[in-house]
C-alpha atoms as a PDB file:
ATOM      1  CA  UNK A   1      70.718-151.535 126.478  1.00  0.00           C
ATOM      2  CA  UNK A   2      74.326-152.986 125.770  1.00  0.00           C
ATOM      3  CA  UNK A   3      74.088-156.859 124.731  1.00  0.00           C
ATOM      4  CA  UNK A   4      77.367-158.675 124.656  1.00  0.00           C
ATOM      5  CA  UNK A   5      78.445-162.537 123.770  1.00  0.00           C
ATOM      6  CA  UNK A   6      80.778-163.855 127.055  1.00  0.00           C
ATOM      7  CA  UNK A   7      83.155-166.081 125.197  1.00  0.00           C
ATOM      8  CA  UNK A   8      85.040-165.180 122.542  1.00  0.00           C
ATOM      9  CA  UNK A   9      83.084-165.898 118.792  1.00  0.00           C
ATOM     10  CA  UNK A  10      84.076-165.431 115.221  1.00  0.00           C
ATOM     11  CA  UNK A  11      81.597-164.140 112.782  1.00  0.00           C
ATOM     12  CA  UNK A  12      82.252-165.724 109.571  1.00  0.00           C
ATOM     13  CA  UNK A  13      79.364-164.206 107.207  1.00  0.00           C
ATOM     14  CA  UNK A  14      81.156-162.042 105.332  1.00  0.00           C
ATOM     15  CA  UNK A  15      84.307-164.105 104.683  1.00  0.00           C
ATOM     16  CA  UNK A  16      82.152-167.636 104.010  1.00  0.00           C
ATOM     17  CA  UNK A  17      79.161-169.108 102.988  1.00  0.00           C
ATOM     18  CA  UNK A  18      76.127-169.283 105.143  1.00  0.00           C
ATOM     19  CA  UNK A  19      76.256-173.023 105.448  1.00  0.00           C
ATOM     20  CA  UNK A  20      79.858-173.156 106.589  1.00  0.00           C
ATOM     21  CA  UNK A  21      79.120-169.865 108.767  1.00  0.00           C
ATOM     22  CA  UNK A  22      76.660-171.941 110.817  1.00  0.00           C
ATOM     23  CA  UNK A  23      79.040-175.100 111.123  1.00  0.00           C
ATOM     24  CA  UNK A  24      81.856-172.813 112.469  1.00  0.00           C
ATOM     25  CA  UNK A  25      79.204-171.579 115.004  1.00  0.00           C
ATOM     26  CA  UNK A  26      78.148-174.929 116.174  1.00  0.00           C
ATOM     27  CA  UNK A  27      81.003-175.327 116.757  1.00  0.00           C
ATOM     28  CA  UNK A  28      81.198-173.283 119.681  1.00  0.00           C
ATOM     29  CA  UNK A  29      79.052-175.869 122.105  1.00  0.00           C
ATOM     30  CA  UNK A  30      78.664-173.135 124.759  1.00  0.00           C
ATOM     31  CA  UNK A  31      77.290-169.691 124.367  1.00  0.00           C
ATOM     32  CA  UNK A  32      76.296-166.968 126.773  1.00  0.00           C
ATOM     33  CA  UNK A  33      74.907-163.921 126.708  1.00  0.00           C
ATOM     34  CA  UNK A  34      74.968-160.752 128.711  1.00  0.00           C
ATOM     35  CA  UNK A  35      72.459-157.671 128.594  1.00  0.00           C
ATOM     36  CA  UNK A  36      72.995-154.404 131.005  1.00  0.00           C
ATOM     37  CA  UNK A  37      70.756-151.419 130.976  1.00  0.00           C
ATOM     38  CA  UNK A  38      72.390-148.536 130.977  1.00  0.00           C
ATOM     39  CA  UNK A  39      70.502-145.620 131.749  1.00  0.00           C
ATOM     40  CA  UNK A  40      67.977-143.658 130.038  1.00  0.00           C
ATOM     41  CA  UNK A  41      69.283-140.886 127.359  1.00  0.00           C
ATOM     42  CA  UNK A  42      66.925-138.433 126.828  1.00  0.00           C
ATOM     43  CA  UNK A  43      68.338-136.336 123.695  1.00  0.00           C
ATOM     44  CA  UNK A  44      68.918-132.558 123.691  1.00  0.00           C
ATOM     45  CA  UNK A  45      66.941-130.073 121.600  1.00  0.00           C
ATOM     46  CA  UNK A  46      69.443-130.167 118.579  1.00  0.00           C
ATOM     47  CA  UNK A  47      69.539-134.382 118.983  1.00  0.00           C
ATOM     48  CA  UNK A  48      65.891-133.803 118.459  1.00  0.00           C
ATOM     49  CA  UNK A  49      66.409-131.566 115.437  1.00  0.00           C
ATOM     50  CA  UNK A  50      69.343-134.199 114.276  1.00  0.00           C
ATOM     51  CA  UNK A  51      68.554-138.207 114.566  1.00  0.00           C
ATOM     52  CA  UNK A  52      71.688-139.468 113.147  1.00  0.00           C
ATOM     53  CA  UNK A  53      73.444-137.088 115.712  1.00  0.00           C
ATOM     54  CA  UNK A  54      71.313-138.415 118.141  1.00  0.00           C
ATOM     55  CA  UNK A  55      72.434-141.948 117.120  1.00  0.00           C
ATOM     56  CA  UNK A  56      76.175-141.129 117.349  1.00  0.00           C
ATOM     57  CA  UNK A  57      75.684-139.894 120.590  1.00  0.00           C
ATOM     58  CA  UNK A  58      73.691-143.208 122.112  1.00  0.00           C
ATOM     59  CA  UNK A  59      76.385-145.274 120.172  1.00  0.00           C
ATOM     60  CA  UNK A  60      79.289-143.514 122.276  1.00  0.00           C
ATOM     61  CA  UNK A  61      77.573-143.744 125.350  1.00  0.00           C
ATOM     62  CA  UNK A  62      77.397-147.766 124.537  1.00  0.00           C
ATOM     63  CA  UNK A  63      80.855-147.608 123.537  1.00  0.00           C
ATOM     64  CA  UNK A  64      82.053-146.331 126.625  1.00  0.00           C
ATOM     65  CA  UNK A  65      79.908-148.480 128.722  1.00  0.00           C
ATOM     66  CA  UNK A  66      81.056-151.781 127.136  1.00  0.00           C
ATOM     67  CA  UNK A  67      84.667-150.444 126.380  1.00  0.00           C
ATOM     68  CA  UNK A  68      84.174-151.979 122.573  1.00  0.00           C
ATOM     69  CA  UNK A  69      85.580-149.081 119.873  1.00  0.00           C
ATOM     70  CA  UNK A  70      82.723-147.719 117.544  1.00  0.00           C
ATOM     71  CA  UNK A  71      83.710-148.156 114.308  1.00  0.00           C
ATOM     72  CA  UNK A  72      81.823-146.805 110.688  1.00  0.00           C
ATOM     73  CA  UNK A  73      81.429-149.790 109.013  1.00  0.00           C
ATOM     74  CA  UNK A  74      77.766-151.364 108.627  1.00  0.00           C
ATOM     75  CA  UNK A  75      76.479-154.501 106.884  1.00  0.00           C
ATOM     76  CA  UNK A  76      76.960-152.442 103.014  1.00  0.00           C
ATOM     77  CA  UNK A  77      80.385-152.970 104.162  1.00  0.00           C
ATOM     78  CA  UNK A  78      80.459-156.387 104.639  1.00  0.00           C
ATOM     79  CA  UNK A  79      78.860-156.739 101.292  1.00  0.00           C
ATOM     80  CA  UNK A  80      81.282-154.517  99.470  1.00  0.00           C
ATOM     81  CA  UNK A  81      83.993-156.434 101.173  1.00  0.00           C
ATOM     82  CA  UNK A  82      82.844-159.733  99.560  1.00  0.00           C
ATOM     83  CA  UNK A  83      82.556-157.831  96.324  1.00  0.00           C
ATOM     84  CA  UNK A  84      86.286-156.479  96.702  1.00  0.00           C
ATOM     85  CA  UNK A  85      87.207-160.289  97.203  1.00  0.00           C
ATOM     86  CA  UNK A  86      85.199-161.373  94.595  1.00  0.00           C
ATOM     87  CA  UNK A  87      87.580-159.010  92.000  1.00  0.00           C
ATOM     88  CA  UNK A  88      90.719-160.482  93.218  1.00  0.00           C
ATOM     89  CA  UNK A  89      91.577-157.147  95.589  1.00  0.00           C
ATOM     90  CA  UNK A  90      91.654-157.486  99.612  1.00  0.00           C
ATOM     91  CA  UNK A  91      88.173-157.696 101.701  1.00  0.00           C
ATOM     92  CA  UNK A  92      89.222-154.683 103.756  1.00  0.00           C
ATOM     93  CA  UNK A  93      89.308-152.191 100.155  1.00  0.00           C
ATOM     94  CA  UNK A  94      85.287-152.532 100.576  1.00  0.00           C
ATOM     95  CA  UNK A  95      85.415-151.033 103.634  1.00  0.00           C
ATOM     96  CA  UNK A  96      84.457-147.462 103.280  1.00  0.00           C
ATOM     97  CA  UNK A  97      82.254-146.244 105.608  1.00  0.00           C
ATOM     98  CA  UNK A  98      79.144-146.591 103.992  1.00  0.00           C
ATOM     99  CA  UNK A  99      76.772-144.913 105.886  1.00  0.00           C
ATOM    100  CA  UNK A 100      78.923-142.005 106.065  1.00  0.00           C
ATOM    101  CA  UNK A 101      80.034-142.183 102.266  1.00  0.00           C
ATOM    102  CA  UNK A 102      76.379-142.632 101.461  1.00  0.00           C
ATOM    103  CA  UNK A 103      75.411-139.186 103.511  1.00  0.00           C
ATOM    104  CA  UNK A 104      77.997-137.615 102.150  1.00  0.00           C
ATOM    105  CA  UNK A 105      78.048-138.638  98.171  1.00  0.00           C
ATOM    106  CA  UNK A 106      74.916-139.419  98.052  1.00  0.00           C
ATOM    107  CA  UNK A 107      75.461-143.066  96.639  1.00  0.00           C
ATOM    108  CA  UNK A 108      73.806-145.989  97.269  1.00  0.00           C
ATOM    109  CA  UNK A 109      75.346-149.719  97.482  1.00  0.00           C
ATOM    110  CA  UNK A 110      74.718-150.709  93.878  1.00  0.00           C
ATOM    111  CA  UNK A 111      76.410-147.744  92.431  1.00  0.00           C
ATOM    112  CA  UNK A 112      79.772-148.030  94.736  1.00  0.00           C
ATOM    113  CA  UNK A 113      79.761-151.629  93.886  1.00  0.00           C
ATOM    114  CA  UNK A 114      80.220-150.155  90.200  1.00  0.00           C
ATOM    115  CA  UNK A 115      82.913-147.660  91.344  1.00  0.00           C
ATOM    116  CA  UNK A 116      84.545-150.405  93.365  1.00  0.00           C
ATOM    117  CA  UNK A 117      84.347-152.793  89.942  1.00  0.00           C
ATOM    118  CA  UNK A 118      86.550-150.420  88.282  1.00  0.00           C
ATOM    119  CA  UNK A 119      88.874-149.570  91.145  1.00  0.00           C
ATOM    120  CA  UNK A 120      89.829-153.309  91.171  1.00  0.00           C
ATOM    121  CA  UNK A 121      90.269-152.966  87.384  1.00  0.00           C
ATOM    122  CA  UNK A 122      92.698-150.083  87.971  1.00  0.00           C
ATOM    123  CA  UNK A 123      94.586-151.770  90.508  1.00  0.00           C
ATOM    124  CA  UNK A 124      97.274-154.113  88.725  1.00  0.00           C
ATOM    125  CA  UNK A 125      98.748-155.941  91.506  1.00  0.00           C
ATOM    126  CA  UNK A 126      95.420-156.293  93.641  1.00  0.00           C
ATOM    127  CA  UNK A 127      96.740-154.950  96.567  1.00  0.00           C
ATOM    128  CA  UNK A 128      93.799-152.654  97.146  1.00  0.00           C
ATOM    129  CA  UNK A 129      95.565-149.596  96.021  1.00  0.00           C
ATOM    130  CA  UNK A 130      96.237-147.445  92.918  1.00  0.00           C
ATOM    131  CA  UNK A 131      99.242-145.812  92.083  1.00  0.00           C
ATOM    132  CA  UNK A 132      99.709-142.997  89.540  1.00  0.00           C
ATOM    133  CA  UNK A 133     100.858-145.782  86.792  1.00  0.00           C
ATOM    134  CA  UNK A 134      97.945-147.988  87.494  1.00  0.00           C
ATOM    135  CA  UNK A 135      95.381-145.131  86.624  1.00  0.00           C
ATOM    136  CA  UNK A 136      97.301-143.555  83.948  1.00  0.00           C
ATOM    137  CA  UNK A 137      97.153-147.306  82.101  1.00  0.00           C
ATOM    138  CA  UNK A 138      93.891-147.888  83.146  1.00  0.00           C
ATOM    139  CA  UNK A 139      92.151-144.536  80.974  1.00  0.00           C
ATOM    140  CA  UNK A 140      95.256-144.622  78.577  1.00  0.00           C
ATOM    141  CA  UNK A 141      96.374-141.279  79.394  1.00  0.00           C
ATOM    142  CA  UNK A 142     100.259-140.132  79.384  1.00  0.00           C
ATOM    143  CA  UNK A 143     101.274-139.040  82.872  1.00  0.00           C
ATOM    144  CA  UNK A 144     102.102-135.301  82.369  1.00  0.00           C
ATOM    145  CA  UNK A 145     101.724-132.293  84.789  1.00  0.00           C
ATOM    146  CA  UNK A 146      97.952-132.311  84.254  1.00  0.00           C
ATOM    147  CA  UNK A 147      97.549-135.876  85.140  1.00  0.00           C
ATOM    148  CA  UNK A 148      99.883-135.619  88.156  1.00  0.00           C
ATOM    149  CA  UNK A 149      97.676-133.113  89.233  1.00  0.00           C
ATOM    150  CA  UNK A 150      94.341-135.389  88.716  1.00  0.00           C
ATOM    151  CA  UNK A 151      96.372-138.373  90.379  1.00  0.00           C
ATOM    152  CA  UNK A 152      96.974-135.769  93.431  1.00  0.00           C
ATOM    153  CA  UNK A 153      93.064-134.769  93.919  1.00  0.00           C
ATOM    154  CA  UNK A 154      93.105-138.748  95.254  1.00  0.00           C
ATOM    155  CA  UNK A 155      95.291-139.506  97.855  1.00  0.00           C
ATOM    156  CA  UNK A 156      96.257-137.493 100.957  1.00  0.00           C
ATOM    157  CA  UNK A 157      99.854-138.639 101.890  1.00  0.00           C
ATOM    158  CA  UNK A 158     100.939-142.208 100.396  1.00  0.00           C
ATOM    159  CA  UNK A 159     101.596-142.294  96.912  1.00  0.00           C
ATOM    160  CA  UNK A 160      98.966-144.870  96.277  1.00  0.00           C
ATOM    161  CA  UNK A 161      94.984-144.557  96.535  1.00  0.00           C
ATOM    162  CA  UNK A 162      92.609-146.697  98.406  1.00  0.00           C
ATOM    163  CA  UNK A 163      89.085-147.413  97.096  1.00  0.00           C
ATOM    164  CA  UNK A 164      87.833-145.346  99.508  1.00  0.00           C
ATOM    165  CA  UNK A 165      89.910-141.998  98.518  1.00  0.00           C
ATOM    166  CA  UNK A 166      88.704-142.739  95.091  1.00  0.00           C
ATOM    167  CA  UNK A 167      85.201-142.944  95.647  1.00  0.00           C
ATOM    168  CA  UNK A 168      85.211-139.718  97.745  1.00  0.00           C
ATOM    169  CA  UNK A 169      87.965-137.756  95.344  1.00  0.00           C
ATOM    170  CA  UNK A 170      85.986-138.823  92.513  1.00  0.00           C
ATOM    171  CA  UNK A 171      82.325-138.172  93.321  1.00  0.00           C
ATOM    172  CA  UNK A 172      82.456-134.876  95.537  1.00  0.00           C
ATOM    173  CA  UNK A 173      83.542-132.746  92.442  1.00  0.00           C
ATOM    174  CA  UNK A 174      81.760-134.533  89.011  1.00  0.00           C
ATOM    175  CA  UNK A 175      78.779-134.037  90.845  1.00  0.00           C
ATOM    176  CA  UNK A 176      78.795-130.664  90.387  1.00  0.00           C
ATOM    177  CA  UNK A 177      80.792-130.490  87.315  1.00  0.00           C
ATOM    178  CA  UNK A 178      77.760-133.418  85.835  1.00  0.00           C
ATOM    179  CA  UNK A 179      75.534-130.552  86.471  1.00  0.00           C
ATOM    180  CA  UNK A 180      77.131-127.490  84.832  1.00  0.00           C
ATOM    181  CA  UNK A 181      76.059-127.160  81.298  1.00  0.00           C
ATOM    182  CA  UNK A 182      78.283-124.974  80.360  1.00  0.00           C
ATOM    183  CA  UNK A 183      81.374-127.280  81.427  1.00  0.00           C
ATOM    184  CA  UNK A 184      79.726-130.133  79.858  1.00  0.00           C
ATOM    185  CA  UNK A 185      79.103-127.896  76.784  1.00  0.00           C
ATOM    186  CA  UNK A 186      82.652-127.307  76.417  1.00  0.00           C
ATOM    187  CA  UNK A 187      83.906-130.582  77.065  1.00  0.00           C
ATOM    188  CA  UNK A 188      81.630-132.027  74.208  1.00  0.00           C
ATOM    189  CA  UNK A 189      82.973-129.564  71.866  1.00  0.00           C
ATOM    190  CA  UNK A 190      86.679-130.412  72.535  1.00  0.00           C
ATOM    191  CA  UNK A 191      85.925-133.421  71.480  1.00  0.00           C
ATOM    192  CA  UNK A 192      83.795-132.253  68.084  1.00  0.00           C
ATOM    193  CA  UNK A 193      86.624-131.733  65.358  1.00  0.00           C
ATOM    194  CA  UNK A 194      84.118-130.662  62.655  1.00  0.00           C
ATOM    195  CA  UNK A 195      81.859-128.958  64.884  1.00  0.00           C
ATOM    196  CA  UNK A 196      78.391-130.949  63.842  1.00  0.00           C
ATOM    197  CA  UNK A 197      77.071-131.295  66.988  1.00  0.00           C
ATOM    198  CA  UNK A 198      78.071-135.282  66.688  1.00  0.00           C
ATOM    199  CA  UNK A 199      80.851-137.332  67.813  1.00  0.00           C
ATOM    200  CA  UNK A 200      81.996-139.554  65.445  1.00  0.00           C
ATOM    201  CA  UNK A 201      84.825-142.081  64.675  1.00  0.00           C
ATOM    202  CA  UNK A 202      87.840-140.410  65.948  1.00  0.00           C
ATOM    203  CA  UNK A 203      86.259-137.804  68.146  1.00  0.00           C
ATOM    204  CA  UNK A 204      84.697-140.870  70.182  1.00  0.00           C
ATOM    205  CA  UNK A 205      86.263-140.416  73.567  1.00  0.00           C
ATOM    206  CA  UNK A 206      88.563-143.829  73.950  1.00  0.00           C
ATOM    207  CA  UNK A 207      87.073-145.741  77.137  1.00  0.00           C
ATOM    208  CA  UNK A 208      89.202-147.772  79.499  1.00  0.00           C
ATOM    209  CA  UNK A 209      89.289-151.194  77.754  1.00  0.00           C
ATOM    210  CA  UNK A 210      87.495-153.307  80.461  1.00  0.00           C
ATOM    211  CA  UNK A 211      83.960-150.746  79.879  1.00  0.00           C
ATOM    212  CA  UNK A 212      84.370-150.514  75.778  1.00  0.00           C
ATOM    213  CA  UNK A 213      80.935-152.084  75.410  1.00  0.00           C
ATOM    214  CA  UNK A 214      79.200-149.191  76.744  1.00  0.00           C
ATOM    215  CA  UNK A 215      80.495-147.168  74.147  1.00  0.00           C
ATOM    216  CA  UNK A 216      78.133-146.021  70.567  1.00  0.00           C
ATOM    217  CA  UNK A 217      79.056-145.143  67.324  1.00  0.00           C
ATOM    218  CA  UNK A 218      77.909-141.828  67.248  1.00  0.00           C
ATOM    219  CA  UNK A 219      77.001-139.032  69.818  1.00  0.00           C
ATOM    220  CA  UNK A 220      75.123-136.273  70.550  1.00  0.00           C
ATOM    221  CA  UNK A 221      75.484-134.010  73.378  1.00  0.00           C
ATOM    222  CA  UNK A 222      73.124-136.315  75.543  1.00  0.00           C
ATOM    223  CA  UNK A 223      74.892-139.062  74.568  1.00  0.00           C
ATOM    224  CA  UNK A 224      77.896-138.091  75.652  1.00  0.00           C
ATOM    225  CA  UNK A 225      76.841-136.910  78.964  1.00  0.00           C
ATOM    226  CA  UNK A 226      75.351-139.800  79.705  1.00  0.00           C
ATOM    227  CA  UNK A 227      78.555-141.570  78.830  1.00  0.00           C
ATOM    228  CA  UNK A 228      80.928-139.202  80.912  1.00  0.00           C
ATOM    229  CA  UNK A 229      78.529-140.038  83.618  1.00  0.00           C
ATOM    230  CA  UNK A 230      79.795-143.466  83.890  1.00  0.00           C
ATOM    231  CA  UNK A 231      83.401-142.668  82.988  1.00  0.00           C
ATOM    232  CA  UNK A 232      83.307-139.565  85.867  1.00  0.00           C
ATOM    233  CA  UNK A 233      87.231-140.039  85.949  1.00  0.00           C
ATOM    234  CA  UNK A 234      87.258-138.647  82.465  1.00  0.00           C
ATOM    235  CA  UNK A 235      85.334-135.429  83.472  1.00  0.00           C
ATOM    236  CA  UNK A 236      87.857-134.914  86.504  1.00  0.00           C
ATOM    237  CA  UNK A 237      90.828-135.200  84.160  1.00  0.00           C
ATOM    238  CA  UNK A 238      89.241-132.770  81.611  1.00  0.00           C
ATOM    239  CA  UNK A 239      88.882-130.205  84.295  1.00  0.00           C
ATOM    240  CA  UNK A 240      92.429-130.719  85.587  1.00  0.00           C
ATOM    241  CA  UNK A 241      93.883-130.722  82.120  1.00  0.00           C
ATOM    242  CA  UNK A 242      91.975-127.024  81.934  1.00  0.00           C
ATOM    243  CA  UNK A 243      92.711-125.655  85.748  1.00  0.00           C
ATOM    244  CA  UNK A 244      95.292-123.253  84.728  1.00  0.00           C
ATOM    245  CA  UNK A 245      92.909-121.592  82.169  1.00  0.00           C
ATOM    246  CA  UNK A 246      90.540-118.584  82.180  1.00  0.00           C
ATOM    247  CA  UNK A 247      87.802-121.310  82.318  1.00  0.00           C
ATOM    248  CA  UNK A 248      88.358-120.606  78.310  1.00  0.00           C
ATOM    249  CA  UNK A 249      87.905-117.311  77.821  1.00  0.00           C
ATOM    250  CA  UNK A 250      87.103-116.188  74.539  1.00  0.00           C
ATOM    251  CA  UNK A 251      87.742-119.679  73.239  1.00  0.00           C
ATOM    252  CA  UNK A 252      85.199-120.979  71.492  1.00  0.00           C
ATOM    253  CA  UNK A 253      86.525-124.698  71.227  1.00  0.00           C
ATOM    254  CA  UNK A 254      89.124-125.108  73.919  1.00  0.00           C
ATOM    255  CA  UNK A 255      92.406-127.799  73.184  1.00  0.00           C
ATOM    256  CA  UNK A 256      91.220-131.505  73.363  1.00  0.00           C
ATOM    257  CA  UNK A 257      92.058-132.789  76.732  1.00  0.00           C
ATOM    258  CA  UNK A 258      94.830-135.203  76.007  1.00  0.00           C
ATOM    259  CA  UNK A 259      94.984-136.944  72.375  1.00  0.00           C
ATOM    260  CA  UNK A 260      95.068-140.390  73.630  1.00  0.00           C
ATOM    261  CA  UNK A 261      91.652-139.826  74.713  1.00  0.00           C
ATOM    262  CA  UNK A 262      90.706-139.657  71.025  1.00  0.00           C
END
């Protein structure tokens, strides 16, 4: 069943406030509606197997019926939008995909509104995009060969990044690398000078200055991976900054990552 407005009407929500949302829509005196029933889809056996292929495949058959494009975005969007305004960076940098970033990542709104709260911080001239500069001053980091490469994991052809390159460059590999022990092992020890088993003073990774206050005097290993979890761009530099090794073979405390992270 395809339901379509006749006349022409502007949703508002996610650009104003409810009350001036509904004014803009009374505004409209007239309003009309039109339902058609389209025929009945009955869904194959792997539709059956698959409901959100079985969704897509209703959702094209209303798209061609009504002629109206399909499109990824959902109401997370619209939310992430506002929050994208709200930071000073253009509505459309919230528009990901969500339902398709959140099948794929695994992420749900809150947390991408946390991603999205330090892309904006990244981005110095809110144009919803990040250049190599912008990161590089964002984590404090000299831009060398091994950040050049990190930069590069982002974008695709532009020389900038959009939120939604950054939330799919950055999650799909710290997932894994969150999860390997010996990685995280490693990482912890580059920063341990003296070896103790705590990070202390100077071998406190620096944070990006807008997230200090998460930061503790001291930490152990489960400390720090707790931290790294919420600094995940760290843990993809780290691993760029060691691509070119033997995944430190016979090194038993491989070269800090960059000092400025000290």
């Amino acid at each position: 069943m395809c339901v379509q407005l006749s006349h022409e009407f502007v949703h508002t929500h996610a650009y104003t406030s409810r009350v001036a949302s509904l004014f803009l829509t009374l505004c409209q005196f007239h309003n009309s509606l039109e339902v058609e029933f389209l025929p009945v889809y009955y869904p194959s056996e792997e539709e059956k197997a698959d409901a959100v292929l079985f969704a897509e495949n209703v959702r094209q058959q209303v798209s061609s019926a009504t002629g109206i494009p399909t499109t990824d975005c959902s109401f997370e969007d619209l939310l992430l939008g506002r929050s994208a305004k709200k930071l000073g960076i253009p509505f459309s940098s919230g528009l990901t995909g969500y339902s398709k970033a959140r099948r794929e990542l695994g992420v749900g709104l809150d947390e991408m509104k946390k991603h999205l709260k330090r892309f904006a911080a990244m981005d110095s001239n809110k144009d919803g995009l990040v250049c190599e500069e912008d990161m590089a001053g964002f984590l404090q980091v000299p831009i060398d060969p091994s950040f050049h490469s990190f930069f590069s994991s982002f974008k695709q052809t532009s020389s900038s990044v959009s939120f939604s390159n950054y939330l799919h460059g950055l999650l799909g590999p710290t997932q894994t690398l969150l999860e390997d022990e010996y990685f995280m092992k490693k990482m912890f020890e580059s920063f341990d000078a003296d070896g103790d088993g705590v990070l202390s003073g100077d071998e406190v990774p620096k944070l990006p200055a807008p997230f200090k206050a998460n930061k503790k005097d001291q930490l152990d290993f489960e400390d720090f991976k707790l931290l790294m979890s919420e600094n995940l761009e760290l843990v993809l530099l780290f691993r760029h900054c060691h691509s070119q090794s033997d995944a430190w073979a016979g090194v038993d405390t491989p070269p800090l990552m960059v000092p400025a992270l000290q």
